[in-house]
Structures are given as C-alpha cells and as structure tokens.
N, C-alpha and C. Protein backbone atom coordinates (compact mmCIF):
# COMPACT_ATOMS: atom_id res chain seq x y z
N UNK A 1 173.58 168.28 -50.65
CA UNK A 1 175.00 168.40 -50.94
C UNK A 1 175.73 168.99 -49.75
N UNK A 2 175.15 169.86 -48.83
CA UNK A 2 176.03 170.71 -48.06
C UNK A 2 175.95 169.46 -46.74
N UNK A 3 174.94 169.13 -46.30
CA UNK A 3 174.80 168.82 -45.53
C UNK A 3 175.58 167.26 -45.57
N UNK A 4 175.86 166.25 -46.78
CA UNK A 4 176.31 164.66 -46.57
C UNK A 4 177.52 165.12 -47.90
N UNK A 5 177.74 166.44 -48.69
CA UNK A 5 178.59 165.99 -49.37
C UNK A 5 177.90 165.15 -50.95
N UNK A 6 176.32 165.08 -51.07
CA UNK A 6 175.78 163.96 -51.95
C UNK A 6 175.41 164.96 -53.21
N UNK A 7 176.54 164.76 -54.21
CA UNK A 7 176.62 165.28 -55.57
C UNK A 7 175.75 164.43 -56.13
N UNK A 8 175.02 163.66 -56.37
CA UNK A 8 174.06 162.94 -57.15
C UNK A 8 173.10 164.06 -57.46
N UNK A 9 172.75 163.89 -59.33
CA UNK A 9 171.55 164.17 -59.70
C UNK A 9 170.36 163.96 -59.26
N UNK A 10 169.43 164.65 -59.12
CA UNK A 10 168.19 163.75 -58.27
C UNK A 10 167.11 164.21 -58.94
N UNK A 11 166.19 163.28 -59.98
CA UNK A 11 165.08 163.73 -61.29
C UNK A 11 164.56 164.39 -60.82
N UNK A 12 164.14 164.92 -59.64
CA UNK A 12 162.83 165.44 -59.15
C UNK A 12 163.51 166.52 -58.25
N UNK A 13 162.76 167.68 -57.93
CA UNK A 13 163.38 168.92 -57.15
C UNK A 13 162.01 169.90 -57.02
N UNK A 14 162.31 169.95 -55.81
CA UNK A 14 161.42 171.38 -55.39
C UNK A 14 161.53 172.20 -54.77
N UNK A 15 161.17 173.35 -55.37
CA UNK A 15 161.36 174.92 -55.27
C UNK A 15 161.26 175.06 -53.48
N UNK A 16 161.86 175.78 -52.37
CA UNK A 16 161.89 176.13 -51.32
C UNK A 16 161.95 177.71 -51.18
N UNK A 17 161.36 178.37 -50.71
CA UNK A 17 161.59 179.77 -50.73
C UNK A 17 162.09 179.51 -48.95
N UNK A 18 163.23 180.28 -49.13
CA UNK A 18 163.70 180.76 -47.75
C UNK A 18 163.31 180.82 -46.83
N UNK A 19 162.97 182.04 -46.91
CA UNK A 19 161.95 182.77 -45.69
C UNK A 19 160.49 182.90 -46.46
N UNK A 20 159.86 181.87 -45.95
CA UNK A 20 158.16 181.89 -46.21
C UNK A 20 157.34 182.62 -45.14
N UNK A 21 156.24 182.28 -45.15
CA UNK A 21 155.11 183.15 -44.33
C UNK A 21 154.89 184.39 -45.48
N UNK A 22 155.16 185.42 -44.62
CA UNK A 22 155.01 187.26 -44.79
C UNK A 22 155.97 187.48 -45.86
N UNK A 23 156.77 186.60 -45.23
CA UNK A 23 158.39 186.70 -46.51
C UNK A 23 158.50 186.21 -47.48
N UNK A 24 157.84 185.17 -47.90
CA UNK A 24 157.63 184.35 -48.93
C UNK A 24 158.02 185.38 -50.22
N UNK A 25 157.08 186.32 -50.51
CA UNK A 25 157.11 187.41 -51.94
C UNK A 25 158.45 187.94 -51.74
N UNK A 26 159.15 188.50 -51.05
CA UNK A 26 160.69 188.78 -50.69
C UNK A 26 161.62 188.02 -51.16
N UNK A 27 161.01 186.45 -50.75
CA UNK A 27 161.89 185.68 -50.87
C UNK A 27 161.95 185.47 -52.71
N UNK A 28 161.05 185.44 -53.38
CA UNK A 28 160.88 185.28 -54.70
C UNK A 28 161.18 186.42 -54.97
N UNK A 29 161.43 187.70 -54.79
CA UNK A 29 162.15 189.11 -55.34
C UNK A 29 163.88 188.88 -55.02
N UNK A 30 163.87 188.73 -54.01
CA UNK A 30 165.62 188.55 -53.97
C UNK A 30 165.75 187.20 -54.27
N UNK A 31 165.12 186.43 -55.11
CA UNK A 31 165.83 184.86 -55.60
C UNK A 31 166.60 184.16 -54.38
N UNK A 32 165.85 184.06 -53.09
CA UNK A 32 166.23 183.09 -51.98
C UNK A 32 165.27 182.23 -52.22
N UNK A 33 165.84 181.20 -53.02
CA UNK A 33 164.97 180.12 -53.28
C UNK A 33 165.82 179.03 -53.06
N UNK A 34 165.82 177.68 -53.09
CA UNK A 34 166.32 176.73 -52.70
C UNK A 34 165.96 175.58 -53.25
N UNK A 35 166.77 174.63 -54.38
CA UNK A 35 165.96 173.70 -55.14
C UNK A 35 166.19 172.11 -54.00
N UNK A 36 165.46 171.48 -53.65
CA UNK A 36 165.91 170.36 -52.70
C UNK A 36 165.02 169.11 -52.77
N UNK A 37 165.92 168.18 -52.89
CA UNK A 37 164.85 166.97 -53.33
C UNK A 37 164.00 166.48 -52.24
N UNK A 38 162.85 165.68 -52.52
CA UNK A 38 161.89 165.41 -51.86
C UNK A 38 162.20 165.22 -49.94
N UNK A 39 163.12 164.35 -50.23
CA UNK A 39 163.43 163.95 -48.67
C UNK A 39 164.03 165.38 -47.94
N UNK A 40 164.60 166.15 -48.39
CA UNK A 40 164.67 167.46 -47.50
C UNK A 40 164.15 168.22 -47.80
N UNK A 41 163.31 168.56 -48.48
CA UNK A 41 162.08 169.68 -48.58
C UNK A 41 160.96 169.45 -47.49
N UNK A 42 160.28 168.30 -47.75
CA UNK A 42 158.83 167.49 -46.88
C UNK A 42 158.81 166.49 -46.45
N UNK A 43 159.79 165.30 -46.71
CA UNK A 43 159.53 164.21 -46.65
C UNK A 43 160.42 163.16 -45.26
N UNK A 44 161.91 163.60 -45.63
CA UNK A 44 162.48 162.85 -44.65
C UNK A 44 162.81 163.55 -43.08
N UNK A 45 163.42 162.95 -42.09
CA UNK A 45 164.05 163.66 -40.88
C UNK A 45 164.96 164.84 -40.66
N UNK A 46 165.36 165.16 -42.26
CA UNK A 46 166.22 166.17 -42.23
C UNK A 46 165.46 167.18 -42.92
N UNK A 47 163.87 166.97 -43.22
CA UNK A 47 162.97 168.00 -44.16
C UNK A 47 163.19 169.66 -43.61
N UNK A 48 163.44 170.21 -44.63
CA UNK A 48 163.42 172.04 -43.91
C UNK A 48 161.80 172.22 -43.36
N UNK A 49 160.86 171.44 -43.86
CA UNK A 49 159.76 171.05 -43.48
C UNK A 49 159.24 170.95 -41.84
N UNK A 50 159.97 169.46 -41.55
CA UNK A 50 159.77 169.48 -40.56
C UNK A 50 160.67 169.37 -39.56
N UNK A 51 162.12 169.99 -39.69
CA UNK A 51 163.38 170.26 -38.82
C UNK A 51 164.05 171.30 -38.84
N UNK A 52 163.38 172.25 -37.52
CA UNK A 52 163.80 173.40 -37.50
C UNK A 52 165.61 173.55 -37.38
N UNK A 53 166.00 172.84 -37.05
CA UNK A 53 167.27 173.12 -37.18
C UNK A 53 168.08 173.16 -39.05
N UNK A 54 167.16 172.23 -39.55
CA UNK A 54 167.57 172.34 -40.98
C UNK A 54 166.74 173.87 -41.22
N UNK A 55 165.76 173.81 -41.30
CA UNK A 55 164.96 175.22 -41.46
C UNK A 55 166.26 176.29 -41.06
N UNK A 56 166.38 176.66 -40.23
CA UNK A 56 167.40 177.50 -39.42
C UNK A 56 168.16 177.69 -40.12
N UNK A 57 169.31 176.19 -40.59
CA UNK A 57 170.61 176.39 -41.60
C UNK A 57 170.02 176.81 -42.88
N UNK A 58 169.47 176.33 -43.32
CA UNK A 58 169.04 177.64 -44.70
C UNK A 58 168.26 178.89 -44.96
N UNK A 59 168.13 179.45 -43.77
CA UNK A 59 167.64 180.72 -43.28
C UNK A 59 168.89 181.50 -43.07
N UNK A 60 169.89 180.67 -42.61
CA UNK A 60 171.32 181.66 -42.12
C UNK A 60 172.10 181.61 -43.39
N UNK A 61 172.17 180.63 -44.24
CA UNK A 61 172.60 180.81 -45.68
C UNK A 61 172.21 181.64 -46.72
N UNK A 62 170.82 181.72 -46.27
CA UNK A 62 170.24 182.47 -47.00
C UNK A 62 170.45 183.90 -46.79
N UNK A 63 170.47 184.39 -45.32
CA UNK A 63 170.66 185.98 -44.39
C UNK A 63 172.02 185.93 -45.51
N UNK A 64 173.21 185.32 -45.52
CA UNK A 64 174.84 185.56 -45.63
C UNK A 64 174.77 185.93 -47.42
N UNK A 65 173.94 184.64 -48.11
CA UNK A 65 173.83 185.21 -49.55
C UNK A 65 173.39 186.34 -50.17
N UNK A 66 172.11 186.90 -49.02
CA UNK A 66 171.82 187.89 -49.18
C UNK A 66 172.51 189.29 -49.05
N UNK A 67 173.57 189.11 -47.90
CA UNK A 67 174.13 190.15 -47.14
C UNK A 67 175.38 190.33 -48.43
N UNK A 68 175.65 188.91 -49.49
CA UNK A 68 176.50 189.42 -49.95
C UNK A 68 176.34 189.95 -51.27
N UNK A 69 175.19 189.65 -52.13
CA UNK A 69 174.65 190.11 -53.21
C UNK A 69 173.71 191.45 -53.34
N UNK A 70 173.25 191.89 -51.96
CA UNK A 70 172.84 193.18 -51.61
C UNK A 70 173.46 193.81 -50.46
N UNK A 71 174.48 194.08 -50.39
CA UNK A 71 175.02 194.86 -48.98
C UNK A 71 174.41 196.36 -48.61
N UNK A 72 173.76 196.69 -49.69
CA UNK A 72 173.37 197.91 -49.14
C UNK A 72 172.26 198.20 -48.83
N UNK A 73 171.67 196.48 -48.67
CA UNK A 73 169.87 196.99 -48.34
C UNK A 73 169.76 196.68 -46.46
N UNK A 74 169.85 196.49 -45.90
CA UNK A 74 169.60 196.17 -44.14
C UNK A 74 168.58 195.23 -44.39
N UNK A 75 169.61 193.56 -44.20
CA UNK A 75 168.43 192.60 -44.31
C UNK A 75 166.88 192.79 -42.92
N UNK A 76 167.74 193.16 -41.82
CA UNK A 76 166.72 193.16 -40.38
C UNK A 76 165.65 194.15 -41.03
N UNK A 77 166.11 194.94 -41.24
CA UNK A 77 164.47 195.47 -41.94
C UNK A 77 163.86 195.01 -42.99
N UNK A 78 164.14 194.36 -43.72
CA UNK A 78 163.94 194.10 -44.65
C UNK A 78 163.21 192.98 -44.57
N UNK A 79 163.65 192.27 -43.83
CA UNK A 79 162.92 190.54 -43.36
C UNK A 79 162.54 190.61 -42.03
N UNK A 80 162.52 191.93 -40.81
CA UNK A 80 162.10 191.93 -39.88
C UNK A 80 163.23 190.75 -38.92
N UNK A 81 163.97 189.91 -38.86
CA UNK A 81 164.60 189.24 -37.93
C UNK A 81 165.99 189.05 -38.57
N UNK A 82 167.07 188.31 -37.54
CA UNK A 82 168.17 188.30 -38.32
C UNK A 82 168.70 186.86 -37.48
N UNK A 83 169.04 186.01 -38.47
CA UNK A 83 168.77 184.71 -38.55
C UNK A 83 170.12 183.85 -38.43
N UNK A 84 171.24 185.40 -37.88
CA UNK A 84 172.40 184.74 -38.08
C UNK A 84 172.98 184.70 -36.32
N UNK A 85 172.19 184.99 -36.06
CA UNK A 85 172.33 184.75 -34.14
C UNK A 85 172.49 186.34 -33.70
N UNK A 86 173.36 186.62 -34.25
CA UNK A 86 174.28 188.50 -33.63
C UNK A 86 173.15 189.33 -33.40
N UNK A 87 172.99 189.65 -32.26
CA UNK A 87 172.09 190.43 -31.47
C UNK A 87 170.78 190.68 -31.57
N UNK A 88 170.75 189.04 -31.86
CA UNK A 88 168.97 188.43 -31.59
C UNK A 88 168.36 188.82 -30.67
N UNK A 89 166.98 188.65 -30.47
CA UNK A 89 166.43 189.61 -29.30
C UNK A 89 166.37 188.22 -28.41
C-alpha cells in the first residue's frame, strides 16, 4: 500500500517482524510487526527479504512508530542502532 498506493485485499499475509536477528523478541514486545503479502515479504524484487532498501524503509517506519507510541523509552538503546539516518555512526 505505501509503496504503489495498492488497497487490494490479498488472501494470504505474512507476519514480518521489524527488526529481526537479536531484535526479533523486541520486535514482538513492542508489536513492530508488519503484515505483507508474499511478493514483499520473500518473494518479489521489492521483498524486505531480499531489498535492503525496502528492508531500510520499514526499519525507519518502524524507529518513527516506535518513537511515537513510546517516547519515553530511547529507541538507540533499546535496539542498539538508529535507523533514521541522524547521527549514524
């Protein structure tokens, strides 16, 4: 939807946690999860899978949702990096 605008229902959906790896359990405590149909989860050219730049945009959506439903926790510690560019190392 964010990315073409494509409101279509789509039968099938799978769960994305945000920030996976180390972060993964984080990501399932603060509900940064992400429901996305097959072709951008694993499958197509735009997969968060296998396109870090898609990866990236829902890592920085995710930093901003977070920043706004918990403001008082310090995501950089919290997730160790900060994903929204501002004084990346």
């Amino acid at each position: 939807m964010k990315l073409h605008g494509d409101c279509r229902k789509f039968p099938y959906l799978e769960a994305h946690h945000v920030f996976g790896g180390a972060n993964r359990k984080k990501s399932e405590e603060y509900g940064l999860k992400v429901y996305l149909c097959l072709e951008h989860h694993r499958e197509g050219p735009e997969a968060v899978h296998r396109n870090h730049d898609m990866m990236r945009l829902v890592q920085q959506e995710g930093q901003q949702a977070f920043h706004l439903t918990y403001p008082e926790i310090d995501f950089r510690k919290e997730f160790g990096k900060n994903y929204l560019g501002e004084d990346e190392p």
